[in-house]
PDB file of N, CA and C in Angstrom:
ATOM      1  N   UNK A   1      60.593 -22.608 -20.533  1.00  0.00           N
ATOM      2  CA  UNK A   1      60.060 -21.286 -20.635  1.00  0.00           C
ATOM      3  C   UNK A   1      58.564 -21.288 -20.887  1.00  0.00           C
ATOM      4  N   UNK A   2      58.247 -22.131 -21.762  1.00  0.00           N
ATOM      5  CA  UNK A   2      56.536 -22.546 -21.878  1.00  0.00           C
ATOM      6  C   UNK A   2      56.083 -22.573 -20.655  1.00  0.00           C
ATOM      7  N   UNK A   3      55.981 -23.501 -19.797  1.00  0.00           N
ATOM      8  CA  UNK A   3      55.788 -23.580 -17.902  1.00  0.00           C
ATOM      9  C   UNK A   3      55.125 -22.301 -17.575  1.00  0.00           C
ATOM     10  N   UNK A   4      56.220 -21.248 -17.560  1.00  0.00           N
ATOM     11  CA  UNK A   4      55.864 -20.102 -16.759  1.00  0.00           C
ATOM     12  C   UNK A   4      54.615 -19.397 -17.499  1.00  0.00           C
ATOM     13  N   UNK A   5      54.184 -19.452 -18.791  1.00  0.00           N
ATOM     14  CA  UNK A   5      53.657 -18.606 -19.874  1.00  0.00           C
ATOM     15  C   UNK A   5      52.209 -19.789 -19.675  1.00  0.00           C
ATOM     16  N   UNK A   6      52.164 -20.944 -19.510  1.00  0.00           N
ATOM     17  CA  UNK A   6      51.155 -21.551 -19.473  1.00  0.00           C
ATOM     18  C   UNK A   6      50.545 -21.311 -17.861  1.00  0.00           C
ATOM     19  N   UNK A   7      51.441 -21.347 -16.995  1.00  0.00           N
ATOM     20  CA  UNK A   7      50.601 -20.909 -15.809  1.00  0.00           C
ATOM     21  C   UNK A   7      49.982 -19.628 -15.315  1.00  0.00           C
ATOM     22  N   UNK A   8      50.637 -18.843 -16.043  1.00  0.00           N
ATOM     23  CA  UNK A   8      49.847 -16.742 -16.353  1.00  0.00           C
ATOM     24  C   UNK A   8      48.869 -17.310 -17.076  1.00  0.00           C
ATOM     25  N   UNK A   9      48.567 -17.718 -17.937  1.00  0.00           N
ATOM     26  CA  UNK A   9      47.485 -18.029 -18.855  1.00  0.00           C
ATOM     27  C   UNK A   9      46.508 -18.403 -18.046  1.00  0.00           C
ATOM     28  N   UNK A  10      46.770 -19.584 -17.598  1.00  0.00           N
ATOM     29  CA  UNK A  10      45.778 -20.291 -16.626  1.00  0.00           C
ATOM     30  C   UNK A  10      45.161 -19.279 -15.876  1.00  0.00           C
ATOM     31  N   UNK A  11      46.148 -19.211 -14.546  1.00  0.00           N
ATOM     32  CA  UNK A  11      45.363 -18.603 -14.087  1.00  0.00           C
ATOM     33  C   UNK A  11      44.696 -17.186 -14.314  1.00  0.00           C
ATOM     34  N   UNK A  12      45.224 -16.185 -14.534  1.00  0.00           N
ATOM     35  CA  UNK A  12      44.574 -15.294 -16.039  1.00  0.00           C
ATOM     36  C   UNK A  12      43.176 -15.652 -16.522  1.00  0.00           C
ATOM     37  N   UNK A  13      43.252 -16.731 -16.743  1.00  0.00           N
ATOM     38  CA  UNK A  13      41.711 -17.292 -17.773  1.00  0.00           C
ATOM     39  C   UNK A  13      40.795 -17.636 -16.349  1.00  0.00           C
ATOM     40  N   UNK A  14      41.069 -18.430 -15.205  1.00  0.00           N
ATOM     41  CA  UNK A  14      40.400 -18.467 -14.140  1.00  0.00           C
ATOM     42  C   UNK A  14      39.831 -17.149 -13.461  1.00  0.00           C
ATOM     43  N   UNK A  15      41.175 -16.485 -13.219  1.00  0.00           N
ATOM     44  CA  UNK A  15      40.198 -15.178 -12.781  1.00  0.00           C
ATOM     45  C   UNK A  15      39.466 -14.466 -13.225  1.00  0.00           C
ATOM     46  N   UNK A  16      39.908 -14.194 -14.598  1.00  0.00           N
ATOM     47  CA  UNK A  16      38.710 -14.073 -15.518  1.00  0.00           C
ATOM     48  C   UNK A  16      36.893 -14.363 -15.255  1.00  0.00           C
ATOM     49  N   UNK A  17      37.154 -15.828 -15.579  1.00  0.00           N
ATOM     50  CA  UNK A  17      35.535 -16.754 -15.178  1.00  0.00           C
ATOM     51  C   UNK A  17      34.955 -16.215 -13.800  1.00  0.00           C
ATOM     52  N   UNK A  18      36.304 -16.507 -12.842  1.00  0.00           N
ATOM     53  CA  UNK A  18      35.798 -15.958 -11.582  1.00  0.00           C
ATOM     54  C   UNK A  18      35.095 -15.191 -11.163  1.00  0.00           C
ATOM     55  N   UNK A  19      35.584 -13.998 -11.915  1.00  0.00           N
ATOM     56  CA  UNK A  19      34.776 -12.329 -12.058  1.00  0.00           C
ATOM     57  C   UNK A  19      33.431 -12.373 -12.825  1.00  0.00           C
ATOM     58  N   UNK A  20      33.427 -12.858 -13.765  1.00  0.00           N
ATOM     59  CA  UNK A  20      31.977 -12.912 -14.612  1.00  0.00           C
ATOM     60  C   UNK A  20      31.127 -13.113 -14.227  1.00  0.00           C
ATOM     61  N   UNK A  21      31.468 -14.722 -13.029  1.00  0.00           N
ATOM     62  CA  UNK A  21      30.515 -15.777 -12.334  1.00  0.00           C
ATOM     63  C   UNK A  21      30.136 -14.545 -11.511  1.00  0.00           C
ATOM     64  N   UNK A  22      30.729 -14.096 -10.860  1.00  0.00           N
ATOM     65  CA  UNK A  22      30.830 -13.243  -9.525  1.00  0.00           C
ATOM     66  C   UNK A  22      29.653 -11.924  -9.758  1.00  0.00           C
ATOM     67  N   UNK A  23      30.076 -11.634 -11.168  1.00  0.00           N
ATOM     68  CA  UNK A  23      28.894 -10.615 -11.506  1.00  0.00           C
ATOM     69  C   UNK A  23      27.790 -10.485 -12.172  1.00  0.00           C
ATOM     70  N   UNK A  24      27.861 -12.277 -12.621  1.00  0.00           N
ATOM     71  CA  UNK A  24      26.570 -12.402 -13.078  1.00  0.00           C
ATOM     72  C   UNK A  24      25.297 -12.871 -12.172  1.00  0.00           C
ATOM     73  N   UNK A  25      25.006 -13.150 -10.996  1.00  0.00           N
ATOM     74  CA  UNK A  25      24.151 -13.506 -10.186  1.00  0.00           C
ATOM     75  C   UNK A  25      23.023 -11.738 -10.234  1.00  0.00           C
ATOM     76  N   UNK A  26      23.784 -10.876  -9.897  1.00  0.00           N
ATOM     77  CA  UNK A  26      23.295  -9.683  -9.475  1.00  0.00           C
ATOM     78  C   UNK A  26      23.037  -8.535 -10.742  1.00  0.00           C
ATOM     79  N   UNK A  27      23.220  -9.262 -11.794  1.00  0.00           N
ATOM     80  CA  UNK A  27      22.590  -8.728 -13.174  1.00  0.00           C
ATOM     81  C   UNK A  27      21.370  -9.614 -13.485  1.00  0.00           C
ATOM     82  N   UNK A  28      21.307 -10.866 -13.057  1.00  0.00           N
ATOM     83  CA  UNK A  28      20.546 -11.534 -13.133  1.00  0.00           C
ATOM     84  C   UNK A  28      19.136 -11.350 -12.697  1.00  0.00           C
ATOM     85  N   UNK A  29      19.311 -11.134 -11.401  1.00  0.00           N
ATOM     86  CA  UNK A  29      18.730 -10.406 -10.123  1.00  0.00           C
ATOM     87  C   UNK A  29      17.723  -9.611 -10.548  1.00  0.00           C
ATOM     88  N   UNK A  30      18.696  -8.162 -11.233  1.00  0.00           N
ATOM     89  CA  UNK A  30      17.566  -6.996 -11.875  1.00  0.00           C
ATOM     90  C   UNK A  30      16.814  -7.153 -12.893  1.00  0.00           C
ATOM     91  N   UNK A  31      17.686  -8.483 -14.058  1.00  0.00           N
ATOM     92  CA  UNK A  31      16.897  -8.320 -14.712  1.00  0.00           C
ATOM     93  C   UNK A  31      15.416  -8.917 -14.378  1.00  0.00           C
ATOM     94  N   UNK A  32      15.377 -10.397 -13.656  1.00  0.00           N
ATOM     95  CA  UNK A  32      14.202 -11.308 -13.435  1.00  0.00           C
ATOM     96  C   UNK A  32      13.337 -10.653 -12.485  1.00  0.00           C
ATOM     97  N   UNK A  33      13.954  -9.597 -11.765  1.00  0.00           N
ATOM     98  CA  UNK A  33      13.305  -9.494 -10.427  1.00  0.00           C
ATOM     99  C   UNK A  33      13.586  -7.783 -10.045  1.00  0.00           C
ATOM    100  N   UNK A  34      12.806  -7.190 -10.780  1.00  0.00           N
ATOM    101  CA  UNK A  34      13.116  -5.571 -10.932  1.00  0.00           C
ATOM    102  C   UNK A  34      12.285  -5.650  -9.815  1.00  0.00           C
ATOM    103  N   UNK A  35      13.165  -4.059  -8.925  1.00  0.00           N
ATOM    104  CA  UNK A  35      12.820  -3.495  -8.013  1.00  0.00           C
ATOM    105  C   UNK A  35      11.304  -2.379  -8.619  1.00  0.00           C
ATOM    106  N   UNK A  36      10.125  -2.046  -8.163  1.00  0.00           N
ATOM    107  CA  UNK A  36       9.417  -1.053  -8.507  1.00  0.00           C
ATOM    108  C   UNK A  36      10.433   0.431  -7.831  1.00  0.00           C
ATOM    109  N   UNK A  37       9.550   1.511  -8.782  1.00  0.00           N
ATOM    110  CA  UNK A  37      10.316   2.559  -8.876  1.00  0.00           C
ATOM    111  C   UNK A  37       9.546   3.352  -7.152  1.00  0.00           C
ATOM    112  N   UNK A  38      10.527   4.012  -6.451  1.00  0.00           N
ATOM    113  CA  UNK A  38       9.821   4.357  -4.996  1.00  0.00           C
ATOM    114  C   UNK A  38       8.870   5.564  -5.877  1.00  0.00           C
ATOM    115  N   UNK A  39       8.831   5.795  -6.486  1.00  0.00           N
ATOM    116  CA  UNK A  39       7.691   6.674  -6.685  1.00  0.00           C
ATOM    117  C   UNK A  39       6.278   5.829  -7.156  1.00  0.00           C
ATOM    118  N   UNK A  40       5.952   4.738  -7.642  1.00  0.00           N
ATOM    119  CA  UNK A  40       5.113   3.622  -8.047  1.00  0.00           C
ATOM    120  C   UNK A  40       3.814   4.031  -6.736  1.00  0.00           C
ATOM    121  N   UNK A  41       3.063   4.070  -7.566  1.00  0.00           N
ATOM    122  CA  UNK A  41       1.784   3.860  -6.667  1.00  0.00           C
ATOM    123  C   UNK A  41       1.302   2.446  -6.228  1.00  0.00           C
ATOM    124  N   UNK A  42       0.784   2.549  -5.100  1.00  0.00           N
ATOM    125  CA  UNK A  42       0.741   0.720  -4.919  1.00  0.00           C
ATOM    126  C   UNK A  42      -0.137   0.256  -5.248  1.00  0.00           C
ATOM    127  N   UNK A  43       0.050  -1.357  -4.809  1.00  0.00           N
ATOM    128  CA  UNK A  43      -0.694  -2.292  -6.539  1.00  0.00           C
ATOM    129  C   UNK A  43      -1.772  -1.808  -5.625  1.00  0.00           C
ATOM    130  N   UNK A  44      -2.986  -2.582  -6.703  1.00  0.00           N
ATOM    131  CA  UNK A  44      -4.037  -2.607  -6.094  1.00  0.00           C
ATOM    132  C   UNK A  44      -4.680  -3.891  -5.391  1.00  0.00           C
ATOM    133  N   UNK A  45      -3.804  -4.769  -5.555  1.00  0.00           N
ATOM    134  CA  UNK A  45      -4.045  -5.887  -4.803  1.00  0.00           C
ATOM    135  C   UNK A  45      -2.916  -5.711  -3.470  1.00  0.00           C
ATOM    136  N   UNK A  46      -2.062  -4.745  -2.939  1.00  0.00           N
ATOM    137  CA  UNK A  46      -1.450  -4.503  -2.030  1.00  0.00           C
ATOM    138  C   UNK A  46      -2.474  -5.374  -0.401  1.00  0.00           C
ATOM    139  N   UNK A  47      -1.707  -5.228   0.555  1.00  0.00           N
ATOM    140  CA  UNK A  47      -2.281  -4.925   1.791  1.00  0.00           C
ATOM    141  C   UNK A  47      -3.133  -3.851   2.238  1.00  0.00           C
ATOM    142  N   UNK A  48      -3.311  -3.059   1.069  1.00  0.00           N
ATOM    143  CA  UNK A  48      -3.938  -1.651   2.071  1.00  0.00           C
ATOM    144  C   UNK A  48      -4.960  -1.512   1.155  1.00  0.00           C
ATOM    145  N   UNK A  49      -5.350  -2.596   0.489  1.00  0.00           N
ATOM    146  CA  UNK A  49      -6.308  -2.446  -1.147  1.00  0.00           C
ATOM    147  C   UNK A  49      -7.829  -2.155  -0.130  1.00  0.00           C
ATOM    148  N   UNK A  50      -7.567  -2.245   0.754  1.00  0.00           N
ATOM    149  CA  UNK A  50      -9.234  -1.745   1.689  1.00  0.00           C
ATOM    150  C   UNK A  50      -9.690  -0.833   1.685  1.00  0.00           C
ATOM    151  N   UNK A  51      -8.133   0.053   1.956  1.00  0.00           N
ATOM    152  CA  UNK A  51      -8.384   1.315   2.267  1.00  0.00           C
ATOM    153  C   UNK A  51      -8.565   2.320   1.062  1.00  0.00           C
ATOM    154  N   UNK A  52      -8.604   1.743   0.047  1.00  0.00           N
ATOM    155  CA  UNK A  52      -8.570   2.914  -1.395  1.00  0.00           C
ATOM    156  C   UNK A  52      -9.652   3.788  -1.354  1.00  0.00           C
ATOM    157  N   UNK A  53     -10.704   3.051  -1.187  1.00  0.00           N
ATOM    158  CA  UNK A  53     -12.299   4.203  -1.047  1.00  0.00           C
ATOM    159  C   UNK A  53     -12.339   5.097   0.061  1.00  0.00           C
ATOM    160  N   UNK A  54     -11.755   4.327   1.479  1.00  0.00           N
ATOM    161  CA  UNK A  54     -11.978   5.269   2.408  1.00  0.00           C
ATOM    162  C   UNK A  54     -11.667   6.327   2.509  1.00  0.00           C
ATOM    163  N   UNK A  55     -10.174   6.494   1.943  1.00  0.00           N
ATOM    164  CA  UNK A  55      -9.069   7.311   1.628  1.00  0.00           C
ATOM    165  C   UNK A  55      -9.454   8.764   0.547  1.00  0.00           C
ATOM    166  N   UNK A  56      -9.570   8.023  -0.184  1.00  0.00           N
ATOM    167  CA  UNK A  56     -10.036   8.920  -1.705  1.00  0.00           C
ATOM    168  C   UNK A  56     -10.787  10.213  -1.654  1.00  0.00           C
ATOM    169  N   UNK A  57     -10.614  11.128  -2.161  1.00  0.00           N
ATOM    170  CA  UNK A  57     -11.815  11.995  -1.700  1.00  0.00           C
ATOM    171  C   UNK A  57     -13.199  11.797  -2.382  1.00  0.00           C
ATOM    172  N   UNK A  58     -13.954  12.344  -1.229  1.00  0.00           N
ATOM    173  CA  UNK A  58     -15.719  12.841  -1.642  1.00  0.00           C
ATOM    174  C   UNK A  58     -16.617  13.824  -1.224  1.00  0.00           C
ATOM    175  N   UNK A  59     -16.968  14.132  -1.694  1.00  0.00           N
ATOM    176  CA  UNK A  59     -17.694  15.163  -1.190  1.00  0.00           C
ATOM    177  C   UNK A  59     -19.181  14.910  -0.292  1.00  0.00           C
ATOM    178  N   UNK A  60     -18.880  15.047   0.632  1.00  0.00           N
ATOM    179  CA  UNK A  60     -20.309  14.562   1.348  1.00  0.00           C
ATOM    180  C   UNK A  60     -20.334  15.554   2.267  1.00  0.00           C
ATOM    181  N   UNK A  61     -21.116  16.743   2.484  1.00  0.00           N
ATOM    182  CA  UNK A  61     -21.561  17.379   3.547  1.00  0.00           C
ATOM    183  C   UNK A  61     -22.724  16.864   4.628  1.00  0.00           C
ATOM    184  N   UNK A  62     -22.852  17.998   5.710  1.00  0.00           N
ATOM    185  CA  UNK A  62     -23.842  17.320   7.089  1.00  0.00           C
ATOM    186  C   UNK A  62     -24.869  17.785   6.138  1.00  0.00           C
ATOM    187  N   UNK A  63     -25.656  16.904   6.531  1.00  0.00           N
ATOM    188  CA  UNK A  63     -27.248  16.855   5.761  1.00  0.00           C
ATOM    189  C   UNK A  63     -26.948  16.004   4.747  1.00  0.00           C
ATOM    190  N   UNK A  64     -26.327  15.775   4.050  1.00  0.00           N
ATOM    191  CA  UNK A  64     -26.437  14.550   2.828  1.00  0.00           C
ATOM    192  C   UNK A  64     -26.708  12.812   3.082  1.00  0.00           C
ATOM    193  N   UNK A  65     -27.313  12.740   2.391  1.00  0.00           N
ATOM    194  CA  UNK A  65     -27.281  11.057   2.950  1.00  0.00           C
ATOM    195  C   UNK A  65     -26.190  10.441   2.301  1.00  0.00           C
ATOM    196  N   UNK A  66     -25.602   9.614   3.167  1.00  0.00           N
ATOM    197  CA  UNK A  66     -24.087   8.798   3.174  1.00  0.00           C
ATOM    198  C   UNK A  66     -24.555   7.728   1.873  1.00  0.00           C
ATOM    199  N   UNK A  67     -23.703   8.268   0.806  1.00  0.00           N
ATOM    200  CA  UNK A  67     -23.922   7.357  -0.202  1.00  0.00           C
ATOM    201  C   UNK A  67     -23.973   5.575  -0.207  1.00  0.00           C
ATOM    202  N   UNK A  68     -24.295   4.830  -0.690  1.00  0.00           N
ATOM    203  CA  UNK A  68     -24.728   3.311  -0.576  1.00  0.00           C
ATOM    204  C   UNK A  68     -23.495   2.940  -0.783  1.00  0.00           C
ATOM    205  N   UNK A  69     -22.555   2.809  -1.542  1.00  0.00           N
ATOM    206  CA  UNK A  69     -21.194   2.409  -1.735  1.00  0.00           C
ATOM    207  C   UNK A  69     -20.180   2.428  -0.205  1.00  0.00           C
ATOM    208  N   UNK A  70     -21.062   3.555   1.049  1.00  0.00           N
ATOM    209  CA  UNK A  70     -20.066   3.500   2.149  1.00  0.00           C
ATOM    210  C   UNK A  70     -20.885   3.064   3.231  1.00  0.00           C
ATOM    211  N   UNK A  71     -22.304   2.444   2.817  1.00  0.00           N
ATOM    212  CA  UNK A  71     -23.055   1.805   4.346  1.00  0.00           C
ATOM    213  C   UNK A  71     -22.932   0.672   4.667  1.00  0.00           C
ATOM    214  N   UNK A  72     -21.770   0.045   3.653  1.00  0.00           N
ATOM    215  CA  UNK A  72     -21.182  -1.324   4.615  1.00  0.00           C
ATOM    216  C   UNK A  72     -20.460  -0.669   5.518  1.00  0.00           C
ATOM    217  N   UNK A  73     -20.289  -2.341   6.076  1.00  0.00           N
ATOM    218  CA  UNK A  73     -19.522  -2.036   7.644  1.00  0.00           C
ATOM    219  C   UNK A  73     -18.150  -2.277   7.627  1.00  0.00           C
ATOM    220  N   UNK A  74     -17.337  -2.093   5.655  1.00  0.00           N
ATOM    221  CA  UNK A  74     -16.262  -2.161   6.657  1.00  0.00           C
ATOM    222  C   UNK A  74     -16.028  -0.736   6.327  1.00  0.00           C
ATOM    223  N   UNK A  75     -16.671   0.116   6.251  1.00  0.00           N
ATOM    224  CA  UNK A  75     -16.110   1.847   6.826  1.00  0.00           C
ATOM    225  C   UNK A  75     -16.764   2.319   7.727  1.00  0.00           C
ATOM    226  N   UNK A  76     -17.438   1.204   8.877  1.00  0.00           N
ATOM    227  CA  UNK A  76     -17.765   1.331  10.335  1.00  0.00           C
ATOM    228  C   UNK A  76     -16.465   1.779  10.898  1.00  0.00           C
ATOM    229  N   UNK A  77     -16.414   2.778  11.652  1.00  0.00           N
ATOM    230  CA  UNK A  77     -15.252   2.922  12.915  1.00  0.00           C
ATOM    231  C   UNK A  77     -15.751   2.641  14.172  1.00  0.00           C
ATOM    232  N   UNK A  78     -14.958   1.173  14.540  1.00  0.00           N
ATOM    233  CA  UNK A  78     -15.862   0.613  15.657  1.00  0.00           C
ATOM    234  C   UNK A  78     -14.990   0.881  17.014  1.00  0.00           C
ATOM    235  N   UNK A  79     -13.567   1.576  16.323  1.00  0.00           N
ATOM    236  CA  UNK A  79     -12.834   2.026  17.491  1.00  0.00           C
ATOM    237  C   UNK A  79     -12.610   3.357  17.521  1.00  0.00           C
ATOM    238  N   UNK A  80     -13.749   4.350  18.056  1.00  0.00           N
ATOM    239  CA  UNK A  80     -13.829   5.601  17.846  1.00  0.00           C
ATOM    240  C   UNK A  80     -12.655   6.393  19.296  1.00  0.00           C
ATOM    241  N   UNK A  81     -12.728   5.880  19.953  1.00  0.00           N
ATOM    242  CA  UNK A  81     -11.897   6.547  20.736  1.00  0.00           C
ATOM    243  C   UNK A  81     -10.716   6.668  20.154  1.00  0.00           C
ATOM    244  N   UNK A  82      -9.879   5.462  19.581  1.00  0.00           N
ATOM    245  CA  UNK A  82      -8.507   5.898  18.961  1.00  0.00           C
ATOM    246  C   UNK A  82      -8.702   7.080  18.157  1.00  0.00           C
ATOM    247  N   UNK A  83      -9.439   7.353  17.433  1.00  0.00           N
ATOM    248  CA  UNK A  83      -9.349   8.372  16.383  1.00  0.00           C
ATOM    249  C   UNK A  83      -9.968   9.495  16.932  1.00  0.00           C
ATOM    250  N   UNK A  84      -9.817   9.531  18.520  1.00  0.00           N
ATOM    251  CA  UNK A  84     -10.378  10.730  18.984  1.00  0.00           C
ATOM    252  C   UNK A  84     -11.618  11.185  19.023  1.00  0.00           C
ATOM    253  N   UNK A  85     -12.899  10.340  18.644  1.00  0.00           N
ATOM    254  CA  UNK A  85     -14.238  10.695  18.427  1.00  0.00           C
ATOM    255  C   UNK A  85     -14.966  10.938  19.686  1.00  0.00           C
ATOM    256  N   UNK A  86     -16.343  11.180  19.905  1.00  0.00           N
ATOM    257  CA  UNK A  86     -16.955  11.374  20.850  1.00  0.00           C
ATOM    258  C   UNK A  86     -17.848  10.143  20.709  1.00  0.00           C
ATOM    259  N   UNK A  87     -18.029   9.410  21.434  1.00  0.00           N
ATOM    260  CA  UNK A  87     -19.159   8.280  21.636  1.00  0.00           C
ATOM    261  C   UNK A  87     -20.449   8.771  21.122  1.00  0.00           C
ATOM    262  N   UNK A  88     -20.624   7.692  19.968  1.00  0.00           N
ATOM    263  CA  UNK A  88     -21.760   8.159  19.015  1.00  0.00           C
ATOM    264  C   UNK A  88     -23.328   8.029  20.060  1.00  0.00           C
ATOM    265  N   UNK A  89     -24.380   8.552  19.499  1.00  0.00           N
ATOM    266  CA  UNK A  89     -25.576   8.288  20.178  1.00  0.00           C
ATOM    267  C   UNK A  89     -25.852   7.261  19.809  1.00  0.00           C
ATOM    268  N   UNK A  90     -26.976   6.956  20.956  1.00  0.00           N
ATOM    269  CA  UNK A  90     -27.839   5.341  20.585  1.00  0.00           C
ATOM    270  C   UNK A  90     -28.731   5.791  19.060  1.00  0.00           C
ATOM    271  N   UNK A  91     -28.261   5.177  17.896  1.00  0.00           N
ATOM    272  CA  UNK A  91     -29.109   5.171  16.808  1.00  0.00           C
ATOM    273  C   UNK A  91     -28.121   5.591  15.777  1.00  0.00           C
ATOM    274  N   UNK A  92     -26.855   6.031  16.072  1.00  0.00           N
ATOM    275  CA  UNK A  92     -26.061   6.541  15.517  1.00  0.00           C
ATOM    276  C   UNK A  92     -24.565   5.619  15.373  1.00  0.00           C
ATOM    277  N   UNK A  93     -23.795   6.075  13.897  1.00  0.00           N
ATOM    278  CA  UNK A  93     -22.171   5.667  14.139  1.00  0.00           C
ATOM    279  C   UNK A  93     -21.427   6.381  13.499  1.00  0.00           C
ATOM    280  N   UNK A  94     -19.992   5.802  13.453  1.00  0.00           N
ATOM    281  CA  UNK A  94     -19.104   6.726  12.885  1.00  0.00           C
ATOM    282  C   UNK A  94     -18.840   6.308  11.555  1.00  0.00           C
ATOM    283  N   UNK A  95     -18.357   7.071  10.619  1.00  0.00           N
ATOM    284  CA  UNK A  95     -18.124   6.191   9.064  1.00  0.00           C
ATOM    285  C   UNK A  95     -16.886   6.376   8.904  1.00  0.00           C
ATOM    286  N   UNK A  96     -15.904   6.133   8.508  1.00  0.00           N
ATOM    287  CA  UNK A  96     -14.470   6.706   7.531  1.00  0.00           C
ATOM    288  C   UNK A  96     -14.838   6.738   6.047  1.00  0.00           C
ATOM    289  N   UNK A  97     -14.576   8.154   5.788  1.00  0.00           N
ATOM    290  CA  UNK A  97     -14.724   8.079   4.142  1.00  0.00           C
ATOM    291  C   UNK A  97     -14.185   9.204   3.672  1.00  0.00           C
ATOM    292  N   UNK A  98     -13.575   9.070   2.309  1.00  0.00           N
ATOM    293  CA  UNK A  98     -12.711   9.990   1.624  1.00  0.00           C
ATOM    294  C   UNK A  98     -11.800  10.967   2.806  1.00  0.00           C
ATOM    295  N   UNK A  99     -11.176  10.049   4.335  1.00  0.00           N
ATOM    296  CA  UNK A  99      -9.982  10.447   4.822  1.00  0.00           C
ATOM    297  C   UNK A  99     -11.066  11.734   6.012  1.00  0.00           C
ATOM    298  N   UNK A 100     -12.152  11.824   6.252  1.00  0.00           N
ATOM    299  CA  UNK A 100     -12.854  12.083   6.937  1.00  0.00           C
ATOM    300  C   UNK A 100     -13.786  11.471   7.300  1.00  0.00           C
ATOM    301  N   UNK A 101     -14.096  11.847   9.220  1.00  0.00           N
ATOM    302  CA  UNK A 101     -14.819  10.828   9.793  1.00  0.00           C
ATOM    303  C   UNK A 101     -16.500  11.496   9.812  1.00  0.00           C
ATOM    304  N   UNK A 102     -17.814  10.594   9.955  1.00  0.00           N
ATOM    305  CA  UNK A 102     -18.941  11.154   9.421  1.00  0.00           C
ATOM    306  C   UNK A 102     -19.560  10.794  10.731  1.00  0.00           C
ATOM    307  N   UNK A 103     -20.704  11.003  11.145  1.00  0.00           N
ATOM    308  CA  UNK A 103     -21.521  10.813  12.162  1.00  0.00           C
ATOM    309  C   UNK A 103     -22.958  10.542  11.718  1.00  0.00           C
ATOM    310  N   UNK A 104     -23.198   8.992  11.266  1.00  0.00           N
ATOM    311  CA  UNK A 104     -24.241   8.800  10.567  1.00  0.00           C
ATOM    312  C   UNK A 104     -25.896   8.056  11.070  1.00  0.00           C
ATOM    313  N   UNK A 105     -26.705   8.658  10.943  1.00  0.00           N
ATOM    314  CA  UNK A 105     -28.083   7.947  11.325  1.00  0.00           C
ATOM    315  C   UNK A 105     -28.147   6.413  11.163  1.00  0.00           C
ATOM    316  N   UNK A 106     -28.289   5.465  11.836  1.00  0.00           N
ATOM    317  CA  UNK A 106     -28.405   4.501  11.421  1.00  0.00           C
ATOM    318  C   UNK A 106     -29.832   4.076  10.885  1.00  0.00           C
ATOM    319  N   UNK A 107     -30.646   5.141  10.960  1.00  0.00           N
ATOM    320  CA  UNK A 107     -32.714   4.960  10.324  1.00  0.00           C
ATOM    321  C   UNK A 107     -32.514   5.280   9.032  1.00  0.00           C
ATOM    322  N   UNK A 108     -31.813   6.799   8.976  1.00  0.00           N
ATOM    323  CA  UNK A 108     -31.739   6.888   7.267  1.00  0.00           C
ATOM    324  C   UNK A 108     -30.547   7.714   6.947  1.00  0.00           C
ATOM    325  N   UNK A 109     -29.577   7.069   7.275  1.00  0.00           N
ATOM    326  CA  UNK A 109     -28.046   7.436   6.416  1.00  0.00           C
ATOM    327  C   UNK A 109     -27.944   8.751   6.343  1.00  0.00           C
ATOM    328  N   UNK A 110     -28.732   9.684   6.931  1.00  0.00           N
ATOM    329  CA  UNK A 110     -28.218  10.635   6.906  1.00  0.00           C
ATOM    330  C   UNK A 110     -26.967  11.383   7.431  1.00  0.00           C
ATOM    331  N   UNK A 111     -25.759  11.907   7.557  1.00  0.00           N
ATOM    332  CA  UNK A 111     -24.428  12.782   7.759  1.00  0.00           C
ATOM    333  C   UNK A 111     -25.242  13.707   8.894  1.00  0.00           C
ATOM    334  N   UNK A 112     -24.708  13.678  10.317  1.00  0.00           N
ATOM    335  CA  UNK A 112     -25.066  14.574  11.055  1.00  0.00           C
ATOM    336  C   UNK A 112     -23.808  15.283  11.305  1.00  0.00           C
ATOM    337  N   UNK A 113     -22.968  15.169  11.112  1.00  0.00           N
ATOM    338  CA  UNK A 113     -21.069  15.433  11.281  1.00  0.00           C
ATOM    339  C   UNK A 113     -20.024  15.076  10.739  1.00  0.00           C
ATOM    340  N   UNK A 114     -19.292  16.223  10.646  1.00  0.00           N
ATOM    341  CA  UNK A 114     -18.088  15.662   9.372  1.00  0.00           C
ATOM    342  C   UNK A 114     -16.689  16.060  10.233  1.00  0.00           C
ATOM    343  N   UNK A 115     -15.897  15.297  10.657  1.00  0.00           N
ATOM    344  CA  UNK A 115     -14.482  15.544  11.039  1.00  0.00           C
ATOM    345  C   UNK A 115     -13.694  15.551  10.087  1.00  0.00           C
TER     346      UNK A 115
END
């Protein structure tokens, strides 16, 4: 009669382990390796960490001179046709900044156009 009462046990106690093993990988998971929340703003070392200034707003009207922080070239738009522009003049380019495109002097930074 022992026999039968030792082999429920057994296996009993195996499936047991079985299940634990089974559910401990994926507790594990969240805890070492948390998902960010979809509302999380992205890092700032992301892929798109370029685009933070361009993006951002500013206030720059036509007539202002294009502040020094945006007369590098990488908020040159050197592919103005994709974004629908008109081919800048000789002396002139396009800028991206604060999510609008600028039409800038290349003699003295001045804003001749704001898209």
């Amino acid at each position: 009669m022992k026999k039968p009462f030792t082999v429920l046990m057994i296996s009993s106690l195996l499936l047991g382990i079985s299940a634990a093993a089974s559910a401990a990988p994926g507790d594990w998971e969240r805890e070492h390796h948390p998902r960010p929340a979809p509302h999380a703003a992205p890092s700032k070392w992301s892929h798109d960490h370029r685009s933070y200034k361009r993006d951002r707003p500013v206030d720059i009207r036509k007539g202002d001179r294009l502040p020094p922080e945006f007369r590098h070239h990488r908020y040159h738009v050197d592919n103005w046709r994709a974004h629908r522009l008109h081919t800048p003049p000789r002396g002139y380019h396009w800028v991206k900044a604060g999510g609008h495109y600028m039409l800038v002097s290349d003699h003295n930074n001045r804003v001749y156009s704001v898209r």
